[in-house]
Protein backbone atom coordinates (compact mmCIF):
# COMPACT_ATOMS: atom_id res chain seq x y z
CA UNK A 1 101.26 1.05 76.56
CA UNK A 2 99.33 -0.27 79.74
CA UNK A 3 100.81 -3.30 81.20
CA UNK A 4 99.29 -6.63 81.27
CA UNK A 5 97.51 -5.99 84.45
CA UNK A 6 96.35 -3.04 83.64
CA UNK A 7 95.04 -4.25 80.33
CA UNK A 8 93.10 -7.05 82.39
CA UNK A 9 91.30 -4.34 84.29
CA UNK A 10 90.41 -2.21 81.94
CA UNK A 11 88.89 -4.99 80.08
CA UNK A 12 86.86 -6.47 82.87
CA UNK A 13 85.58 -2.63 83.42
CA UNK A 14 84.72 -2.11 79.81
CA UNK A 15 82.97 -5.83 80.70
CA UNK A 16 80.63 -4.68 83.53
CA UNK A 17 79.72 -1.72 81.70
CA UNK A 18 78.63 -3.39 78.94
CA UNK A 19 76.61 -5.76 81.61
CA UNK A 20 75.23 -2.12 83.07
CA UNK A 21 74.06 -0.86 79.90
CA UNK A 22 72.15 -4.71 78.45
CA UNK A 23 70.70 -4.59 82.02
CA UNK A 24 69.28 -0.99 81.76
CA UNK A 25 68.37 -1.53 78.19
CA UNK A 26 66.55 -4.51 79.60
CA UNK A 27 64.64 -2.85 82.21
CA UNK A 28 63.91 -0.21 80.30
CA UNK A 29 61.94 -1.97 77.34
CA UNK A 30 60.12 -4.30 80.30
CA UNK A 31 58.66 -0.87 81.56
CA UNK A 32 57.79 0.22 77.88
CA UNK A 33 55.74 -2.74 77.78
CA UNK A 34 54.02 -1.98 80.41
């Protein structure tokens, strides 16, 4: 079992992938549009 801490960083990883991914999806349907 990952401690507390570790817990809080895997989270905030799993966070600003998640961020990553909306932004590329983002960018990527602006340039569809195009």
């Amino acid at each position: 079992a990952l401690d507390a801490e570790s817990e809080k960083q895997v989270q905030s990883a799993i966070n600003n992938v998640a961020k990553g991914n909306s932004l590329i999806s983002s960018i990527a349907k602006k340039k569809q549009s195009d």
